[in-house]
PDB file of N, CA and C in Angstrom:
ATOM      1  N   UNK A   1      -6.708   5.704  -8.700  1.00  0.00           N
ATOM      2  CA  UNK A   1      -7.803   5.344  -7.830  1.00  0.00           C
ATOM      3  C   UNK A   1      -7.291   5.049  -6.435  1.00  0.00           C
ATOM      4  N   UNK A   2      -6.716   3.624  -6.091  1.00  0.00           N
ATOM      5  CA  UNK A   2      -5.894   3.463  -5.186  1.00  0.00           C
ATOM      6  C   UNK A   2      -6.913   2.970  -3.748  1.00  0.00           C
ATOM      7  N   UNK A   3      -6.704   3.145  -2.472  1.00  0.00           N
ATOM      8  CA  UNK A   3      -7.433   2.372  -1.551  1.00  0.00           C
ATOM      9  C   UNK A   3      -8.817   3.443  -1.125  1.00  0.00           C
ATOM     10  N   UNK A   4      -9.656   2.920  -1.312  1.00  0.00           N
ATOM     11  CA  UNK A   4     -11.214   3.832  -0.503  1.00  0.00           C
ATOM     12  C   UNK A   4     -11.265   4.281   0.852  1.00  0.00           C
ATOM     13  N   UNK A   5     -11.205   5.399   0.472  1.00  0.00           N
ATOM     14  CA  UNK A   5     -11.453   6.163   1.957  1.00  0.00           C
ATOM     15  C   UNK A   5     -12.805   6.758   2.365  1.00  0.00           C
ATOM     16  N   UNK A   6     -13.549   6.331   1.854  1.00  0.00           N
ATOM     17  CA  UNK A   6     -14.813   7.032   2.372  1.00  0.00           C
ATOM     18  C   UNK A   6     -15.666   6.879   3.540  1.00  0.00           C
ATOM     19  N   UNK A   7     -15.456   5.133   3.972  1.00  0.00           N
ATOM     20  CA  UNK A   7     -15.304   4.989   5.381  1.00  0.00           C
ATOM     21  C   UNK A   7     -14.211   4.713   5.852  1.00  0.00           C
ATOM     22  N   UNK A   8     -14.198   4.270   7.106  1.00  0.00           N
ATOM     23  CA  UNK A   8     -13.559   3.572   7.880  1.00  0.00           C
ATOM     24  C   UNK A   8     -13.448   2.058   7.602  1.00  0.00           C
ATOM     25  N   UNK A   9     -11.866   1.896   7.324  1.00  0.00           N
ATOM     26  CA  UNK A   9     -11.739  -0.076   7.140  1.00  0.00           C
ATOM     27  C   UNK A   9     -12.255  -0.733   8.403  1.00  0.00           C
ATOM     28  N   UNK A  10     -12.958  -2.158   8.153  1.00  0.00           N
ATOM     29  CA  UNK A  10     -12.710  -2.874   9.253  1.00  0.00           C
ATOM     30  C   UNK A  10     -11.266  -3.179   9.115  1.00  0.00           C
ATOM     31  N   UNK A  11     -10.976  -3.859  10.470  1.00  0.00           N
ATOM     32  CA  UNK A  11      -9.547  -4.410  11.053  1.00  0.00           C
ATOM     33  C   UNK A  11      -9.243  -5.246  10.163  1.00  0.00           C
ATOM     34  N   UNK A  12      -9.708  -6.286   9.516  1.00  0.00           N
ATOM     35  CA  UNK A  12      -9.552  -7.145   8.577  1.00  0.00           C
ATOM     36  C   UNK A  12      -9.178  -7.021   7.448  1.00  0.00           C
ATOM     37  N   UNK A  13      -9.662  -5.710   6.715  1.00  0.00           N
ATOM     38  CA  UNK A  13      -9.583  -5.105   5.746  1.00  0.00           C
ATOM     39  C   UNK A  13      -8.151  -4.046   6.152  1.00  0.00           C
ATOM     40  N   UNK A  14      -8.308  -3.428   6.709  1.00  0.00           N
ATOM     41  CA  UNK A  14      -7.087  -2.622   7.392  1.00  0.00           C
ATOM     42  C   UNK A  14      -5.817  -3.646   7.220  1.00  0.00           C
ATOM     43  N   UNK A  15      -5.510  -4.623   7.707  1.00  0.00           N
ATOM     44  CA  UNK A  15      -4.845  -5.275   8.008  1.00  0.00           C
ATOM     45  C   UNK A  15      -4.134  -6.147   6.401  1.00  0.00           C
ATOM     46  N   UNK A  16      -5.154  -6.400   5.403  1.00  0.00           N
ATOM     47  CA  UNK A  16      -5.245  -6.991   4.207  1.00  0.00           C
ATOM     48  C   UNK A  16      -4.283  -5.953   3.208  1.00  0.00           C
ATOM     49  N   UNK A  17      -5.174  -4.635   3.896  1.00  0.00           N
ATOM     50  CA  UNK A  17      -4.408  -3.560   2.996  1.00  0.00           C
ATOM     51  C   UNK A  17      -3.083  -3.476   3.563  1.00  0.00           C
ATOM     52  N   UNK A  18      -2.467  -3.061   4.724  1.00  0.00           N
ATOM     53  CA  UNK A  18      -1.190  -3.375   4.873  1.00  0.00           C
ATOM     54  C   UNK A  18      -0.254  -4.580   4.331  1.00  0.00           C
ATOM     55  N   UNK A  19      -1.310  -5.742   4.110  1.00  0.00           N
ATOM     56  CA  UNK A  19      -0.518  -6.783   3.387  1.00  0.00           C
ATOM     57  C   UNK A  19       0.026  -6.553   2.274  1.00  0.00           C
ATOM     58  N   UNK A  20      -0.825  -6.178   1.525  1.00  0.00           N
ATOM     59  CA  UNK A  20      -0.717  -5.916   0.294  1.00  0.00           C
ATOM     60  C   UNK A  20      -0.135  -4.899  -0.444  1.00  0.00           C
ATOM     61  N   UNK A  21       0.012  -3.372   0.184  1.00  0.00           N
ATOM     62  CA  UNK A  21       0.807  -2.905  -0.049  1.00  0.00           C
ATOM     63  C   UNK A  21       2.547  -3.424   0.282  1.00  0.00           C
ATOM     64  N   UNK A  22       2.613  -3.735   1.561  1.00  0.00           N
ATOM     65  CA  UNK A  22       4.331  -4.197   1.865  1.00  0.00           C
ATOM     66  C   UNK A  22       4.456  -5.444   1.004  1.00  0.00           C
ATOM     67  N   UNK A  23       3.721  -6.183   0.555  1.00  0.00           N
ATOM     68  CA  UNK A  23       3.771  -7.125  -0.867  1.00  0.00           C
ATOM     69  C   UNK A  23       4.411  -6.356  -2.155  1.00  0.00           C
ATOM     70  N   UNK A  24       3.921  -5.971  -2.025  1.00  0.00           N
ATOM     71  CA  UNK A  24       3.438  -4.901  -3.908  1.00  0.00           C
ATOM     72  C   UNK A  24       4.787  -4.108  -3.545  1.00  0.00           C
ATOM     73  N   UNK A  25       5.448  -3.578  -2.810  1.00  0.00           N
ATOM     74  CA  UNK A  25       6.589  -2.762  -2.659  1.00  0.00           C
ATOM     75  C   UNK A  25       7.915  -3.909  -2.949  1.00  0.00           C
ATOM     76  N   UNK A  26       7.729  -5.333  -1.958  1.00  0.00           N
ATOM     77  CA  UNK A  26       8.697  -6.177  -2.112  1.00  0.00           C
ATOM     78  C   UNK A  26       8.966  -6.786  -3.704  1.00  0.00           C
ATOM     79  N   UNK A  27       7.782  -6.833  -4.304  1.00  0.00           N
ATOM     80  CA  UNK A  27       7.430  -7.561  -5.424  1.00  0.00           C
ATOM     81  C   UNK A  27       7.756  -7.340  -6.229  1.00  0.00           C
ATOM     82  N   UNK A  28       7.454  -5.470  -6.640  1.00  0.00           N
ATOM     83  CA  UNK A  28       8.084  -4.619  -7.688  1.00  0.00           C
ATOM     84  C   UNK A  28       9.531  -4.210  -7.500  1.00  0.00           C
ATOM     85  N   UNK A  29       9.895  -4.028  -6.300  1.00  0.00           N
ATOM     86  CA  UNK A  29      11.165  -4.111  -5.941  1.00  0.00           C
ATOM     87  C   UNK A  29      12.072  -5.173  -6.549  1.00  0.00           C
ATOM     88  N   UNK A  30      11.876  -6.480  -6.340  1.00  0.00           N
ATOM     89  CA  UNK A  30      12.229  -7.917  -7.014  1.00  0.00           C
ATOM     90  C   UNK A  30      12.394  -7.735  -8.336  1.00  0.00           C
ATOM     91  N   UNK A  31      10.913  -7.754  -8.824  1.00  0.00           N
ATOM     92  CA  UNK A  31      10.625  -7.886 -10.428  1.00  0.00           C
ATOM     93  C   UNK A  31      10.167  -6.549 -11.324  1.00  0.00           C
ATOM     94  N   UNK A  32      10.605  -5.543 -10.450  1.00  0.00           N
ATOM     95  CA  UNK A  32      10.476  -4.331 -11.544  1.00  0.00           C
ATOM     96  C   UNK A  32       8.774  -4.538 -11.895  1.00  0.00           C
ATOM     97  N   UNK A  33       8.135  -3.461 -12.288  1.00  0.00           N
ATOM     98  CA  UNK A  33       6.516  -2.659 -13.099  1.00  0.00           C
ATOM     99  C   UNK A  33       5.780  -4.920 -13.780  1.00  0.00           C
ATOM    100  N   UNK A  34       6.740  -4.961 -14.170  1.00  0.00           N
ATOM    101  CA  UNK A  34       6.155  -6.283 -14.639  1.00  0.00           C
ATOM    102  C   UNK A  34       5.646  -7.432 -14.213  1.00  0.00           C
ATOM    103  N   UNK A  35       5.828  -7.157 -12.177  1.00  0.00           N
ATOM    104  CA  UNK A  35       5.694  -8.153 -11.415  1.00  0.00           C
ATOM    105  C   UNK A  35       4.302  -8.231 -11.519  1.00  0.00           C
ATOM    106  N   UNK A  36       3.461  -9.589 -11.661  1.00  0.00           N
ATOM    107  CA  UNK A  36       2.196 -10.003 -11.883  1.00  0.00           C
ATOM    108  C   UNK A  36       1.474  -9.596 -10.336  1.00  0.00           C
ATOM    109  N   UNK A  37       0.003  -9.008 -10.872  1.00  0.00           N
ATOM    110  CA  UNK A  37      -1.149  -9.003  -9.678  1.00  0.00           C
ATOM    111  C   UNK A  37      -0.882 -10.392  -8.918  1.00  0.00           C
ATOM    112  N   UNK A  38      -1.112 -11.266  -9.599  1.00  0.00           N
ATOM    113  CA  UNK A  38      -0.623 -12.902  -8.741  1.00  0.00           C
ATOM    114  C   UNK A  38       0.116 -13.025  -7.785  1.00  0.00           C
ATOM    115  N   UNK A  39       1.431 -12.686  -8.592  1.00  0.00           N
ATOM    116  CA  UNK A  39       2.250 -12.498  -7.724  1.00  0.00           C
ATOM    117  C   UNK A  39       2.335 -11.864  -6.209  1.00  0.00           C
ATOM    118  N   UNK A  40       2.149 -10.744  -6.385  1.00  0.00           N
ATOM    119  CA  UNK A  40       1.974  -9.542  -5.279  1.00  0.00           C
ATOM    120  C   UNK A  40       0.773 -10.060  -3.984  1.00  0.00           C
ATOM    121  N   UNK A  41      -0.650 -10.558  -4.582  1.00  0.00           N
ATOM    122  CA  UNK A  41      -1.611 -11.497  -3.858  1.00  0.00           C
ATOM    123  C   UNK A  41      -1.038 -12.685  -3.018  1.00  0.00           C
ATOM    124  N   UNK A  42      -0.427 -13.507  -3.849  1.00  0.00           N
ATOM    125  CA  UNK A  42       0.261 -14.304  -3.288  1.00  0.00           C
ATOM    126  C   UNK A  42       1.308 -14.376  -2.131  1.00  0.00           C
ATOM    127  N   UNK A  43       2.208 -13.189  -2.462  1.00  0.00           N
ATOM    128  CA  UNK A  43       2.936 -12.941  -1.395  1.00  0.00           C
ATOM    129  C   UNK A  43       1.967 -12.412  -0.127  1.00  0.00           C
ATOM    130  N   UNK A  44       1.428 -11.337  -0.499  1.00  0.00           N
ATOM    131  CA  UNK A  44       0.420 -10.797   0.704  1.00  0.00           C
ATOM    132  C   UNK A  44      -0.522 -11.439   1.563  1.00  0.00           C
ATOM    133  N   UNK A  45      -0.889 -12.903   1.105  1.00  0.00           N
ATOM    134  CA  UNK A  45      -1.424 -14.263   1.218  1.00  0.00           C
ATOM    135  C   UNK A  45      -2.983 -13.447   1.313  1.00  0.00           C
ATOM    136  N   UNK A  46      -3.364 -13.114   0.266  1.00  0.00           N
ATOM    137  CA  UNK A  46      -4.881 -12.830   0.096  1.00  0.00           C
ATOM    138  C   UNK A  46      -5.272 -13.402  -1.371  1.00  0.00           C
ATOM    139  N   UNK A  47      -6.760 -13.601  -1.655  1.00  0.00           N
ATOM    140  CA  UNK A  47      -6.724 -13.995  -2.667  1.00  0.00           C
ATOM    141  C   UNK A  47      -6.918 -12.664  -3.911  1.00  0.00           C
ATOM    142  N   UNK A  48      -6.889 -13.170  -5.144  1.00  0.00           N
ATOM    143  CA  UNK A  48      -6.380 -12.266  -6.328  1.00  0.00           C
ATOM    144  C   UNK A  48      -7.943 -11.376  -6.117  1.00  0.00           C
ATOM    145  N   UNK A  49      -9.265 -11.576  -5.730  1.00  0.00           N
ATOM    146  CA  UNK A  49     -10.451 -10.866  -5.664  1.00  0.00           C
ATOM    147  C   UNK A  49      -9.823  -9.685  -5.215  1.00  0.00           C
ATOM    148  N   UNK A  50      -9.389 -10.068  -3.811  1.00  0.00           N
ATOM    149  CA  UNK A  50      -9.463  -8.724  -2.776  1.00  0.00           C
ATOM    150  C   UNK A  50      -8.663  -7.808  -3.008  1.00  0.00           C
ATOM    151  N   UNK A  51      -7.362  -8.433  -3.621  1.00  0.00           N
ATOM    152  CA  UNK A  51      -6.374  -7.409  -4.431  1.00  0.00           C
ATOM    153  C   UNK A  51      -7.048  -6.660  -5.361  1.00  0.00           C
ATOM    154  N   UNK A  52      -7.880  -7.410  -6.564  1.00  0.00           N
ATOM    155  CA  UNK A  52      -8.747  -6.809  -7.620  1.00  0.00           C
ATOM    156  C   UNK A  52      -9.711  -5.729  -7.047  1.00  0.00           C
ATOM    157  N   UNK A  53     -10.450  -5.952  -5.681  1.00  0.00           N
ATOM    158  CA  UNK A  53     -11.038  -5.279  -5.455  1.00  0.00           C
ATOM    159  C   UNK A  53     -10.674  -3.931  -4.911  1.00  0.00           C
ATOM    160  N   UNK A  54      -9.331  -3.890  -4.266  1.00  0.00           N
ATOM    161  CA  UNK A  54      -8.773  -2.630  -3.692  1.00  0.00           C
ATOM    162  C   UNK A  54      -7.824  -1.882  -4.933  1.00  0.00           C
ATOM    163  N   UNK A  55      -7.266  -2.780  -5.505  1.00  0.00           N
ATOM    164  CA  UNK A  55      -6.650  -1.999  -6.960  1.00  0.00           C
ATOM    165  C   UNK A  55      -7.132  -2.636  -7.974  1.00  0.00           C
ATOM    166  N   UNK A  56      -8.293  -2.001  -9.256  1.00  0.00           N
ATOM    167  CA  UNK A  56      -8.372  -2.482  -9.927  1.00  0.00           C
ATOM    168  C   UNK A  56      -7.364  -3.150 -11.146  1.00  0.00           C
ATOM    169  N   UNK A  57      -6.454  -2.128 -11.113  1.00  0.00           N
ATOM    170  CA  UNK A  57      -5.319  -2.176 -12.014  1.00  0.00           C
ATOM    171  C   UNK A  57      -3.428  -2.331 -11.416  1.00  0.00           C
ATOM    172  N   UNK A  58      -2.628  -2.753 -12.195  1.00  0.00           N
ATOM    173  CA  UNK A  58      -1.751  -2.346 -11.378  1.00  0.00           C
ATOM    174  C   UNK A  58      -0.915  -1.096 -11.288  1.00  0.00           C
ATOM    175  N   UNK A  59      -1.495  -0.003 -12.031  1.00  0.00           N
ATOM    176  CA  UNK A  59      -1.250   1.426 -11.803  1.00  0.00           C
ATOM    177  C   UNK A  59      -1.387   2.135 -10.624  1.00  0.00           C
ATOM    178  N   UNK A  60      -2.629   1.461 -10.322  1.00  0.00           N
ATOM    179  CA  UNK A  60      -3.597   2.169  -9.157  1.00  0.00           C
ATOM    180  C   UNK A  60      -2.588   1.406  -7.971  1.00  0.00           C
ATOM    181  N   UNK A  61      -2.392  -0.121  -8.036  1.00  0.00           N
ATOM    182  CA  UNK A  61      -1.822  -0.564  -6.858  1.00  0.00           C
ATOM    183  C   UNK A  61       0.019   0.351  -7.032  1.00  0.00           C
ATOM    184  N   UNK A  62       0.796   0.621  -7.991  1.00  0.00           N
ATOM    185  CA  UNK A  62       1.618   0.636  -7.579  1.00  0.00           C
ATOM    186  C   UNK A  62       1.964   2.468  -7.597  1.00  0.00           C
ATOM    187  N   UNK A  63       0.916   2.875  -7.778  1.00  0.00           N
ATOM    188  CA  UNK A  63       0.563   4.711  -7.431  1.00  0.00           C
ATOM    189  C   UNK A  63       0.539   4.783  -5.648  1.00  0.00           C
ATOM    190  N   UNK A  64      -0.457   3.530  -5.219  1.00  0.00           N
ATOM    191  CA  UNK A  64      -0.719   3.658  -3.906  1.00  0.00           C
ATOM    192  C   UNK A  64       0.703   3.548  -3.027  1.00  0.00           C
ATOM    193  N   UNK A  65       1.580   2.699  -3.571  1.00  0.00           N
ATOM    194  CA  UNK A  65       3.111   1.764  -2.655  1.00  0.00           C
ATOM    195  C   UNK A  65       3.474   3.417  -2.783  1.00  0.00           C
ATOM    196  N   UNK A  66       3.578   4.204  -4.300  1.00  0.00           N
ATOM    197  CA  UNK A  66       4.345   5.321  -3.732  1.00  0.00           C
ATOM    198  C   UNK A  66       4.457   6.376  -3.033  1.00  0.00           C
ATOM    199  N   UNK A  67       2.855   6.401  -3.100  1.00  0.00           N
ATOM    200  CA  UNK A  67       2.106   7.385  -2.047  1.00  0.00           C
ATOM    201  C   UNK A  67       2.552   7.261  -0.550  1.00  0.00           C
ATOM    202  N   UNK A  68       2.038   6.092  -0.180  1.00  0.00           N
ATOM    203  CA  UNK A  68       2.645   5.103   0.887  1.00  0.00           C
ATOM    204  C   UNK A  68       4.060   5.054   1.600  1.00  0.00           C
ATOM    205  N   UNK A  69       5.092   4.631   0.638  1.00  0.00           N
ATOM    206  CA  UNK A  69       6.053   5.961   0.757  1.00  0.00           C
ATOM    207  C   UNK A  69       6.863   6.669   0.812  1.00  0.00           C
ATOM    208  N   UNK A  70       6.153   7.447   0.221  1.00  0.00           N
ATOM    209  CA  UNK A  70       6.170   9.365   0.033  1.00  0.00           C
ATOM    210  C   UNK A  70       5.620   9.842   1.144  1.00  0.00           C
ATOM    211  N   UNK A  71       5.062   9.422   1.381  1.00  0.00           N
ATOM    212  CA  UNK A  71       4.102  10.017   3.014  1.00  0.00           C
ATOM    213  C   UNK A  71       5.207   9.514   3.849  1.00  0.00           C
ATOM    214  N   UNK A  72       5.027   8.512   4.172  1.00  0.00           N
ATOM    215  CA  UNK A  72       6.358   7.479   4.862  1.00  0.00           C
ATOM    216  C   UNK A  72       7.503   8.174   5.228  1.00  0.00           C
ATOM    217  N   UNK A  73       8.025   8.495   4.102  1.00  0.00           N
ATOM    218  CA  UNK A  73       9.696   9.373   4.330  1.00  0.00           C
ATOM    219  C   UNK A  73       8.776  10.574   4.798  1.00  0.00           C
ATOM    220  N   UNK A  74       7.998  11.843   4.585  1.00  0.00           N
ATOM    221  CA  UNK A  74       7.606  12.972   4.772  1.00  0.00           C
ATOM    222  C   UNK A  74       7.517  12.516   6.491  1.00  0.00           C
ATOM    223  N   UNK A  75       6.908  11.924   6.838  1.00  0.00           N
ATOM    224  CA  UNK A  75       6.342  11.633   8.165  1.00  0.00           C
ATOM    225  C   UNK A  75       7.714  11.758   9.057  1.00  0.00           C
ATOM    226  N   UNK A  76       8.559  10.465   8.543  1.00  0.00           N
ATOM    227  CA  UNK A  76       9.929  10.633   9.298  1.00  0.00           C
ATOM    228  C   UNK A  76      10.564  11.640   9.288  1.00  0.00           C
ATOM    229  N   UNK A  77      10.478  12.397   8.270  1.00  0.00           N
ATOM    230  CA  UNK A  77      11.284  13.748   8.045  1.00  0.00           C
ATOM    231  C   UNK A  77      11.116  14.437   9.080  1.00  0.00           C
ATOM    232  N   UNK A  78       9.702  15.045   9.296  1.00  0.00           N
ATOM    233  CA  UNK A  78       9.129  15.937   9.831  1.00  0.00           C
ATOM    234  C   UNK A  78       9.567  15.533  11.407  1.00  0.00           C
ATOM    235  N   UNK A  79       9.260  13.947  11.845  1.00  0.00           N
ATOM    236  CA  UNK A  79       9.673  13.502  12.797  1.00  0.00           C
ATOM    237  C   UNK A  79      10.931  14.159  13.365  1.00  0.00           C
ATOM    238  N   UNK A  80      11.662  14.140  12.727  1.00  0.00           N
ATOM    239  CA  UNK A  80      13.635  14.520  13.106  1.00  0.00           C
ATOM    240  C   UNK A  80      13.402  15.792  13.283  1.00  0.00           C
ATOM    241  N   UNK A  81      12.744  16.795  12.325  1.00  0.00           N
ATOM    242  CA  UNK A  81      13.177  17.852  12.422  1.00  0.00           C
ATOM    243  C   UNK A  81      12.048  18.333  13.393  1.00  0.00           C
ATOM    244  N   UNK A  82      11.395  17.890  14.251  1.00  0.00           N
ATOM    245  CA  UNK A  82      10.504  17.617  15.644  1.00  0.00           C
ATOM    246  C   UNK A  82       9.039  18.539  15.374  1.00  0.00           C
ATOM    247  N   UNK A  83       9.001  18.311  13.493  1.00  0.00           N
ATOM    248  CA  UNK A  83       7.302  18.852  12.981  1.00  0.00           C
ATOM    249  C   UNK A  83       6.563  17.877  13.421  1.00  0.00           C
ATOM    250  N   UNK A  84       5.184  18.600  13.175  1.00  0.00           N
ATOM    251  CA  UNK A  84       4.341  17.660  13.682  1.00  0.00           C
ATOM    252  C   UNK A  84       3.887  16.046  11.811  1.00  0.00           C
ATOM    253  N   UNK A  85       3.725  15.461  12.423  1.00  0.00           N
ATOM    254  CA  UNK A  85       3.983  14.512  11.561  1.00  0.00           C
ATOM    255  C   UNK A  85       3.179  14.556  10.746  1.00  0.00           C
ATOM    256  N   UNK A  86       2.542  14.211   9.352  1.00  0.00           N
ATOM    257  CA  UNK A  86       1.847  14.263   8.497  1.00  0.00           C
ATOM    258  C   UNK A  86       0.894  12.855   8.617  1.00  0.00           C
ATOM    259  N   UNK A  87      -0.526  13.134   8.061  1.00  0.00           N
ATOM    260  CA  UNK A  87      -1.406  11.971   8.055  1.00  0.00           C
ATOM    261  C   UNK A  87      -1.281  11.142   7.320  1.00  0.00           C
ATOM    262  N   UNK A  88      -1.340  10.098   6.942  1.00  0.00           N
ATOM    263  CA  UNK A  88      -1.040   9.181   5.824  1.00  0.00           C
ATOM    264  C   UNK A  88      -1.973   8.435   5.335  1.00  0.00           C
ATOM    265  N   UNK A  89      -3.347   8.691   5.974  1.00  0.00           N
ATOM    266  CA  UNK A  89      -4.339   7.959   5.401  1.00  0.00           C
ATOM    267  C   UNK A  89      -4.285   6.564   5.655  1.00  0.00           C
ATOM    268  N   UNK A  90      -3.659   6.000   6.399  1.00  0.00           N
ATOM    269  CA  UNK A  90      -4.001   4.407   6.868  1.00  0.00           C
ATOM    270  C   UNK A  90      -3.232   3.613   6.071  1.00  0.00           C
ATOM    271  N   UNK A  91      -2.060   4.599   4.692  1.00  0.00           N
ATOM    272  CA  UNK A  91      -1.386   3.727   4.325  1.00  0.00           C
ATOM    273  C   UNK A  91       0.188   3.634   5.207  1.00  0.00           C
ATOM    274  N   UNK A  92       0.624   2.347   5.058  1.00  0.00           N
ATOM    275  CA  UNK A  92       1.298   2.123   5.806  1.00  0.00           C
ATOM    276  C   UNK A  92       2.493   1.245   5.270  1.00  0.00           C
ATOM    277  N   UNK A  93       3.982   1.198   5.204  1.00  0.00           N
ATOM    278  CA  UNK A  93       4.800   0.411   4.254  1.00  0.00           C
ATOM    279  C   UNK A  93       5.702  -0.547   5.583  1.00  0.00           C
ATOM    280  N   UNK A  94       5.181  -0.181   6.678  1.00  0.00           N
ATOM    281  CA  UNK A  94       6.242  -0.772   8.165  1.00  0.00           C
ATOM    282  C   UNK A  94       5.490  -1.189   9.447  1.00  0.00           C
TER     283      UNK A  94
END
């Protein structure tokens, strides 16, 4: 599933989601697939709703970190080798 794109985030929301993914990357990084939704919220300093609400599961949240990136490195890649850069959909790991 992963983050909704069908509109446009507000800034707030934009901003929540960047939390939360560079959370969820540090987190699982730390504690390996087993690191708790809690956890990951906590670090991102949002509460466990808004996490629930952007990933229902933590498949979906930790499908999104790799997407995130995977795009990420593609982007830089392309960068060096002076392509034009790839879209990433508003996810963001930096």
């Amino acid at each position: 599933m992963g983050p909704k794109s069908a509109k446009p985030l507000r800034r707030d929301a934009e901003l929540n989601l960047a939390r939360i993914l560079l959370a969820a990357r540090d987190v699982f990084a730390e504690h390996g697939y087993e690191a708790s939704m809690e956890q990951i919220a906590a670090r991102a300093e949002v509460g466990i709703g808004t996490l629930y609400r952007r990933f229902p599961n933590k498949a979906d949240l930790y499908a999104a970190v790799v997407d995130a990136a995977t795009c990420e490195s593609r982007s830089k890649t392309a960068a060096r080798d002076g392509r034009r850069r790839q879209h990433c959909s508003g996810l963001k790991l930096a």
